[in-house]
N, C-alpha and C. Protein backbone atom coordinates (compact mmCIF):
# COMPACT_ATOMS: atom_id res chain seq x y z
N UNK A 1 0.85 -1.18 0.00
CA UNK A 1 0.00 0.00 0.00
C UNK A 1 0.90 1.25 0.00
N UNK A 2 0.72 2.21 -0.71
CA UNK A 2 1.54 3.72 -0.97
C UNK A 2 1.52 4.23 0.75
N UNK A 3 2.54 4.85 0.78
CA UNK A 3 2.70 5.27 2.17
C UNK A 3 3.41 6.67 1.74
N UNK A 4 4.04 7.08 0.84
CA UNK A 4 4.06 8.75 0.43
C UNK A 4 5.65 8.71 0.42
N UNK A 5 6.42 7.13 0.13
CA UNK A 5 7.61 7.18 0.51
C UNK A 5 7.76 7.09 -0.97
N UNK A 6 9.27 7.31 -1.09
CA UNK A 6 10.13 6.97 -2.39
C UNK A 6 9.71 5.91 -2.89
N UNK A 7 9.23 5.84 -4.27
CA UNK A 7 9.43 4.59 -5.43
C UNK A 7 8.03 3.99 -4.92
N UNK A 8 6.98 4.78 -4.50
CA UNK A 8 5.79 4.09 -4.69
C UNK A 8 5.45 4.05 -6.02
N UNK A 9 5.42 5.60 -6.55
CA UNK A 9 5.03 6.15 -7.74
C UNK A 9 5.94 6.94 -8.67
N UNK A 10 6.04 6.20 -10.07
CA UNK A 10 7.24 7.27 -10.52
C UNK A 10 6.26 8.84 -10.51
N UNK A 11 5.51 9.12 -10.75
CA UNK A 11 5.07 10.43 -10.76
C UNK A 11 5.53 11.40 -9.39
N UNK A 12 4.97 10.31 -8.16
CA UNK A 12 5.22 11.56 -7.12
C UNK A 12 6.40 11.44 -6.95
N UNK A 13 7.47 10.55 -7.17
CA UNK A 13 8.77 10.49 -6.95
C UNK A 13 9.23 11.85 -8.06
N UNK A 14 8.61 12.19 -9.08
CA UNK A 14 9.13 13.16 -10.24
C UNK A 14 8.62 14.67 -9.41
N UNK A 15 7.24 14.65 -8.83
CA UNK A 15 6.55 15.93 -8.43
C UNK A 15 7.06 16.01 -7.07
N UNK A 16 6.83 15.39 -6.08
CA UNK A 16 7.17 15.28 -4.37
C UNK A 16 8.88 15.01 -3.84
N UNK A 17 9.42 14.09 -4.86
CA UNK A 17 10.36 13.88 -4.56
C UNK A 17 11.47 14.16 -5.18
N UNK A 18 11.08 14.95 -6.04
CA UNK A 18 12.39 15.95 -7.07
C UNK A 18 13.02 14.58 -7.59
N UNK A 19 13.10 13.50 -7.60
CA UNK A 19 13.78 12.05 -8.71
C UNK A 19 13.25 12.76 -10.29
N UNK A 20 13.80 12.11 -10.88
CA UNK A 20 13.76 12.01 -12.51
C UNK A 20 13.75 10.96 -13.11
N UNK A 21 12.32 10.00 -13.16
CA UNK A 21 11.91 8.70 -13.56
C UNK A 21 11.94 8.39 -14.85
N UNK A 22 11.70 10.02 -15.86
CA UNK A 22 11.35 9.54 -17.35
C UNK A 22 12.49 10.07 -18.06
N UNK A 23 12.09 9.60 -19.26
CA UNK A 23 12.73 10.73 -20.53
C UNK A 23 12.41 11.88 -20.13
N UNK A 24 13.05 13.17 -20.65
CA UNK A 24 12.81 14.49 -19.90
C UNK A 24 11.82 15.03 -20.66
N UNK A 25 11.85 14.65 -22.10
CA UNK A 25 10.40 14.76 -22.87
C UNK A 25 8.87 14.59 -21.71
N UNK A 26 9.14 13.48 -21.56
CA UNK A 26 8.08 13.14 -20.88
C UNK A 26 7.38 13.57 -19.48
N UNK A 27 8.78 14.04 -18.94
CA UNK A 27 8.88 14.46 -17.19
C UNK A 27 8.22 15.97 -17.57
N UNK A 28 8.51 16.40 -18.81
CA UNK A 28 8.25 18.07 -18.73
C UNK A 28 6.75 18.02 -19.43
N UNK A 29 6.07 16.84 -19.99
CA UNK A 29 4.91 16.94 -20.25
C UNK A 29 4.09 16.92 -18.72
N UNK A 30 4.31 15.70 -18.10
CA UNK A 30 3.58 15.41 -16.99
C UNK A 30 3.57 17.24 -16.00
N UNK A 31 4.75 17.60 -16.12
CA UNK A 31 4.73 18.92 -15.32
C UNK A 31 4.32 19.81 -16.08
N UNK A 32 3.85 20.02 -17.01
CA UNK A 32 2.83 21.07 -17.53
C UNK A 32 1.45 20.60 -17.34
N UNK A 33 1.12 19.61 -17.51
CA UNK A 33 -0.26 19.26 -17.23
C UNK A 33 -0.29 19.08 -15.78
N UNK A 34 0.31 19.34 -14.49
CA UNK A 34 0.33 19.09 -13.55
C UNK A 34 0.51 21.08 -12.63
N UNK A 35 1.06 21.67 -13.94
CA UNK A 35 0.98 22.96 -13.89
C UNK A 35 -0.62 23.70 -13.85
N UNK A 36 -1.03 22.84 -15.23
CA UNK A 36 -2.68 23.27 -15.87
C UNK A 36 -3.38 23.49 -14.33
N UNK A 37 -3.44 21.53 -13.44
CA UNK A 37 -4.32 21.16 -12.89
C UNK A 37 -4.00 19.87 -12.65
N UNK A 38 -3.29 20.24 -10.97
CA UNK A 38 -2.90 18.23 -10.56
C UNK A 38 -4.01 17.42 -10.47
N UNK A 39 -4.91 17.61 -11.13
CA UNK A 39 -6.02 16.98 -10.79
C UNK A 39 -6.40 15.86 -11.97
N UNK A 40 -5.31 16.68 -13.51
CA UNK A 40 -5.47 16.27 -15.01
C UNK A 40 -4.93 14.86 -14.60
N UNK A 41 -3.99 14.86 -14.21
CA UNK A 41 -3.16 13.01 -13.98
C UNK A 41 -3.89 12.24 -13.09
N UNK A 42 -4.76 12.50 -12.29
CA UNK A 42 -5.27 11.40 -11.41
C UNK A 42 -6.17 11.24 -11.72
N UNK A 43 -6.82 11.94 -12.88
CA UNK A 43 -8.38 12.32 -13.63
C UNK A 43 -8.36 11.15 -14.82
N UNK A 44 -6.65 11.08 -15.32
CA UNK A 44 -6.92 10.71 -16.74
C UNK A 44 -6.77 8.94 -16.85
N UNK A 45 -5.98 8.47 -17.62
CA UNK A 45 -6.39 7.08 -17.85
C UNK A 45 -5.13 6.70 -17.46
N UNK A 46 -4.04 7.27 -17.00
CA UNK A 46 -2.44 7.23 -16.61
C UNK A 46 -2.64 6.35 -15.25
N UNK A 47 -2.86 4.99 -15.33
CA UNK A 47 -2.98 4.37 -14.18
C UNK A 47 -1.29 3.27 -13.57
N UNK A 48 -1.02 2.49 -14.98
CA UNK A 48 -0.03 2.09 -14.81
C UNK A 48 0.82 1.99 -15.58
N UNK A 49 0.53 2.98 -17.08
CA UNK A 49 1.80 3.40 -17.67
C UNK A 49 2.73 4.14 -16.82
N UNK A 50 2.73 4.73 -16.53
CA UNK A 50 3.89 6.06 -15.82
C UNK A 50 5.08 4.81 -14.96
N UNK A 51 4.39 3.50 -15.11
CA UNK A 51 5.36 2.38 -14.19
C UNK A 51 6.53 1.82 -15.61
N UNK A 52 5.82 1.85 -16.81
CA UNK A 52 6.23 1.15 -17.97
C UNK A 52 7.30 2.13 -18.76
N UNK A 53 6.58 3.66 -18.25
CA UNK A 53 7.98 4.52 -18.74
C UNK A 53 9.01 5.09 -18.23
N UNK A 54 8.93 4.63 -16.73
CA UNK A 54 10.11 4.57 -15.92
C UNK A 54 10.83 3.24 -16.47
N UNK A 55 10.62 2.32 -16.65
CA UNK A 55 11.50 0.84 -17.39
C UNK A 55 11.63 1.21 -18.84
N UNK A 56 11.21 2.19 -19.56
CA UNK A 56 12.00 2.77 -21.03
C UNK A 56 11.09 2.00 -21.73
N UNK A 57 9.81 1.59 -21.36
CA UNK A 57 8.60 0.75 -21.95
C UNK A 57 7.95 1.73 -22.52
N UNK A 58 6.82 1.47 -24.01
CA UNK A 58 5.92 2.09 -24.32
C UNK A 58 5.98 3.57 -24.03
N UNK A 59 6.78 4.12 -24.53
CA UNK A 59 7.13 5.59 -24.65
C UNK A 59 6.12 6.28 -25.73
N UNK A 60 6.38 5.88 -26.75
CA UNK A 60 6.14 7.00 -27.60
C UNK A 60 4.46 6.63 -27.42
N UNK A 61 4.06 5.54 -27.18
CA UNK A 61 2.86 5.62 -26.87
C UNK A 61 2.18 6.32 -25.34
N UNK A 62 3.00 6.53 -24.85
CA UNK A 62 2.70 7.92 -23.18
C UNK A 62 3.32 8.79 -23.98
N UNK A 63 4.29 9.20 -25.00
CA UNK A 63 4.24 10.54 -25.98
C UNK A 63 3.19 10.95 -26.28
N UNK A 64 1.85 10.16 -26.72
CA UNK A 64 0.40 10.44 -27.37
C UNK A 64 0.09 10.80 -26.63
N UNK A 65 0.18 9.92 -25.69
CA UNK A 65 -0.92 9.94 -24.28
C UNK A 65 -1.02 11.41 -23.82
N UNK A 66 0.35 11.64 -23.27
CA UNK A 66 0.46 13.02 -22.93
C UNK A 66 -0.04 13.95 -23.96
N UNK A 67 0.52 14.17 -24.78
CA UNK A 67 0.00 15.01 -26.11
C UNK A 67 -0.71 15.63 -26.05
N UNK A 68 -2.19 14.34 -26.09
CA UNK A 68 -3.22 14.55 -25.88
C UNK A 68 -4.00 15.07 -25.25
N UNK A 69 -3.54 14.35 -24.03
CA UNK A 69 -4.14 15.45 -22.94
C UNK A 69 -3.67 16.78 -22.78
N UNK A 70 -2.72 16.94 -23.12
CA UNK A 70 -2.28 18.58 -23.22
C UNK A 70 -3.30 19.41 -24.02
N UNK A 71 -3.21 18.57 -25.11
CA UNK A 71 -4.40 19.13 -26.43
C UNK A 71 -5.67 19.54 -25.32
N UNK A 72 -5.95 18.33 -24.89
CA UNK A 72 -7.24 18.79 -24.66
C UNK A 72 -8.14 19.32 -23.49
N UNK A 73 -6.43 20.17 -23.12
CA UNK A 73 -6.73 20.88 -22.18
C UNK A 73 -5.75 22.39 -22.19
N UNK A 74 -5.81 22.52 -23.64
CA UNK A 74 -5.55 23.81 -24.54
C UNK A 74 -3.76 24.27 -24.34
N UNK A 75 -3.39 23.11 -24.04
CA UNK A 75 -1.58 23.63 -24.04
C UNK A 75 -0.96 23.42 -25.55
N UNK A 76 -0.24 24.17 -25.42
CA UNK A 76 1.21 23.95 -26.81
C UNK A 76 1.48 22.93 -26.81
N UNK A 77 1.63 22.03 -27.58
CA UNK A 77 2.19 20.96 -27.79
C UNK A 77 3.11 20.61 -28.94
N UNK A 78 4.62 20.21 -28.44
CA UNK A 78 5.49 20.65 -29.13
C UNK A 78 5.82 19.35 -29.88
């Protein structure tokens, strides 16, 4: 069970715990949509990818992912 320590979650380990779990592509998407509204990542469908792109798994497909949700929640997307 999460207890708020290191390496429960690569996310809060990236937001709470200043670590650097992803590609930096990816670390700087999650922190703009986490800029928008921390509410976008626990809202969206990001349940146990964010585990698969800390292991260098299914990237470019959490590339979309993110993207997307940026899109559609009116950010630049580069």
């Amino acid at each position: 069970m999460p207890n708020g320590k290191i390496g429960d979650h690569p996310i809060t380990d990236m937001l709470i715990h200043h670590k650097h779990p992803f590609p930096s592509d990816i670390e700087d998407m999650l922190r703009k949509l986490h800029a928008i509204d921390p509410m976008i990542i626990l809202g969206s469908d990001l349940t146990w990818e964010p585990f698969d792109w800390e292991k260098g798994r299914n990237l470019e497909t959490g590339r979309k992912q993110l993207k997307d949700l940026l899109a559609k929640h009116g950010a630049a997307v580069e």
